[in-house]
C-alpha atoms as a PDB file:
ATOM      1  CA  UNK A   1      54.749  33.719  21.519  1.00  0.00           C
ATOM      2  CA  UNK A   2      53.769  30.573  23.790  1.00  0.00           C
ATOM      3  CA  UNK A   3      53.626  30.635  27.272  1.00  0.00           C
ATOM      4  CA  UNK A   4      57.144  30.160  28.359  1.00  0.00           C
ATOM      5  CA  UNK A   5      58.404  33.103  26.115  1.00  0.00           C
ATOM      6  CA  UNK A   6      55.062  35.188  27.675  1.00  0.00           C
ATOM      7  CA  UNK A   7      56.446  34.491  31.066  1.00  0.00           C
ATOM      8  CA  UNK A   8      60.255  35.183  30.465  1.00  0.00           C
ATOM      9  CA  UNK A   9      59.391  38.492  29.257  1.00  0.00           C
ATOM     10  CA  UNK A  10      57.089  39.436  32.199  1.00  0.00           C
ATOM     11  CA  UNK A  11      60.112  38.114  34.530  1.00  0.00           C
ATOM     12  CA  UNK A  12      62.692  40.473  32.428  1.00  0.00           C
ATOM     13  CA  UNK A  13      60.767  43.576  32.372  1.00  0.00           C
ATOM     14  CA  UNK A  14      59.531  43.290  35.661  1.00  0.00           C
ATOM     15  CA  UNK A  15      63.632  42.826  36.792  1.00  0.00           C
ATOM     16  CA  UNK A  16      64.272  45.893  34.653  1.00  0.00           C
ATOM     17  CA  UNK A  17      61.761  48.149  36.074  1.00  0.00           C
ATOM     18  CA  UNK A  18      62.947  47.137  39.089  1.00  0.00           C
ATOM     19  CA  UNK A  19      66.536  48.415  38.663  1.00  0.00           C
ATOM     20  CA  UNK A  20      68.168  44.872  39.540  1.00  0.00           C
ATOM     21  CA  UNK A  21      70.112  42.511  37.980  1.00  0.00           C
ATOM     22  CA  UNK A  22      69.754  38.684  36.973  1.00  0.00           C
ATOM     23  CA  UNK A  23      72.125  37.821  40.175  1.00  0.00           C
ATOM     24  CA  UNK A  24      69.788  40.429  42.467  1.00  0.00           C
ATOM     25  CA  UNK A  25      66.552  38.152  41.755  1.00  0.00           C
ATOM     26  CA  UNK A  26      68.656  34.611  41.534  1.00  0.00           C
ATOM     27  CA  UNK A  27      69.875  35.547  45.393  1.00  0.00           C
ATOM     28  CA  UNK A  28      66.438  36.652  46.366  1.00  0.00           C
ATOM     29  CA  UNK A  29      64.676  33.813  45.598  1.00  0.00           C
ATOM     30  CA  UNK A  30      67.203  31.285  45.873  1.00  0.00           C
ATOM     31  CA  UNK A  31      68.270  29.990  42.937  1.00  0.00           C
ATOM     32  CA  UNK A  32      71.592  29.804  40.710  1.00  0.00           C
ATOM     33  CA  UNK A  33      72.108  32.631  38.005  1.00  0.00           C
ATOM     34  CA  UNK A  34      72.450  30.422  35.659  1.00  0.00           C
ATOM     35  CA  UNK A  35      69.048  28.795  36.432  1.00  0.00           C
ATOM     36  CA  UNK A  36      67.313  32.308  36.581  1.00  0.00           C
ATOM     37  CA  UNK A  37      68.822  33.219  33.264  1.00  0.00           C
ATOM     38  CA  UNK A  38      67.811  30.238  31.376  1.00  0.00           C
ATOM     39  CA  UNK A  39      64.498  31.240  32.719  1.00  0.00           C
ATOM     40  CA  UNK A  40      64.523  34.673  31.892  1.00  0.00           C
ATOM     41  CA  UNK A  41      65.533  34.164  28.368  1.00  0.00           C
ATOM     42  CA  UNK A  42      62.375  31.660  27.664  1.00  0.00           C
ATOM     43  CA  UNK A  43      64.498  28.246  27.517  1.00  0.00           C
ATOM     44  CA  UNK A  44      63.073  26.966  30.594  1.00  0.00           C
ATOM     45  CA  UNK A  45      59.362  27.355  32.035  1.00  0.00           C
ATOM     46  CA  UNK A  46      59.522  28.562  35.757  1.00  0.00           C
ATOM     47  CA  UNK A  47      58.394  26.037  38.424  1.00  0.00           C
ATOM     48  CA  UNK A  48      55.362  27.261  40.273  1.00  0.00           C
ATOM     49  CA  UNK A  49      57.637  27.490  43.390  1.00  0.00           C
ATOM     50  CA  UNK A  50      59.955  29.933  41.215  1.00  0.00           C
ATOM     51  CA  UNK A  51      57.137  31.776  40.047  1.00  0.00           C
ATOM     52  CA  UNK A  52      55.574  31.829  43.805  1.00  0.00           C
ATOM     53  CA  UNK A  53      59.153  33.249  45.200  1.00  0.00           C
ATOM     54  CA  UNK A  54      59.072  36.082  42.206  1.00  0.00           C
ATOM     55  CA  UNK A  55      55.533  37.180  42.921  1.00  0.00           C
ATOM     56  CA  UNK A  56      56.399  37.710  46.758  1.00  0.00           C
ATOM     57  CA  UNK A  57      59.646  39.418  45.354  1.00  0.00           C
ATOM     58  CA  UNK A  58      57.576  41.814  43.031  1.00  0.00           C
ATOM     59  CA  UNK A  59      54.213  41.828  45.157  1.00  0.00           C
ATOM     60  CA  UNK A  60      52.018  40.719  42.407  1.00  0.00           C
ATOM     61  CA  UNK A  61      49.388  38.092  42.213  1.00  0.00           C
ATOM     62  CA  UNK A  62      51.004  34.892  40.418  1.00  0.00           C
ATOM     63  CA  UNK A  63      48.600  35.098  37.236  1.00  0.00           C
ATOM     64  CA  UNK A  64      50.092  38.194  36.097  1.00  0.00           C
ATOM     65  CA  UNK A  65      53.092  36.527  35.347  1.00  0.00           C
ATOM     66  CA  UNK A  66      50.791  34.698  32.678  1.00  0.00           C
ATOM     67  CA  UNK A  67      48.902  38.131  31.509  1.00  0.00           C
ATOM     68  CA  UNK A  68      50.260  40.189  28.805  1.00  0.00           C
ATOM     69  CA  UNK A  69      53.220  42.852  29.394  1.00  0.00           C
ATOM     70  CA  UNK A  70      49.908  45.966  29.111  1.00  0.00           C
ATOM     71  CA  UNK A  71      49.026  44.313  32.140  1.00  0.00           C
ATOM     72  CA  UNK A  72      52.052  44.465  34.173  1.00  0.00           C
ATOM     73  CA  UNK A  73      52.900  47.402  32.875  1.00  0.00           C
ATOM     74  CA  UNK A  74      49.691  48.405  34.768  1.00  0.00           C
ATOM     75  CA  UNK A  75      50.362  46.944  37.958  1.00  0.00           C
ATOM     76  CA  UNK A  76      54.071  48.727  38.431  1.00  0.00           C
ATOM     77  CA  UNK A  77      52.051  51.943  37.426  1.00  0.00           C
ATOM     78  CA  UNK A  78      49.770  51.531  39.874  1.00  0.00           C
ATOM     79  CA  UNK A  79      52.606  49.926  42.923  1.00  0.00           C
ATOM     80  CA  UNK A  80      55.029  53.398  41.949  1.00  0.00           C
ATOM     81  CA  UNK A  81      52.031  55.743  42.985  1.00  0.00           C
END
């Protein structure tokens, strides 16, 4: 998997665990659905701004978003406790 696909999983299951939907992130960070969704689905690599907005969203350092899903997996773990 390269590095777009890496990220547009970590944005998915990080949307998941959170219990919202692909319109619920789009709004918060500001950004069409359609935008988010071609994001989320690995056809196009986030901007750092994007990726900025969605760590502020999730409260997670930026890298993590580059990290394997064992990672954030971790970090939710950790922020439900």
């Amino acid at each position: 998997m390269d590095i777009t696909g890496i990220i547009a999983n970590n944005i998915k299951q990080l949307r998941k665990v959170n219990g919202l939907s692909q319109q619920d992130v789009a709004e918060a960070i500001s950004i069409d659905v359609s935008v988010y969704s071609r994001i989320e689905n690995g056809k196009t690599m986030a901007s750092y701004d994007k990726l900025h907005n969605l760590s502020k969203l999730y409260r997670i350092p930026i890298e993590k978003f580059f990290k394997g899903w064992a990672v954030i997996f971790k970090i939710i773990m950790i922020t439900l406790k």
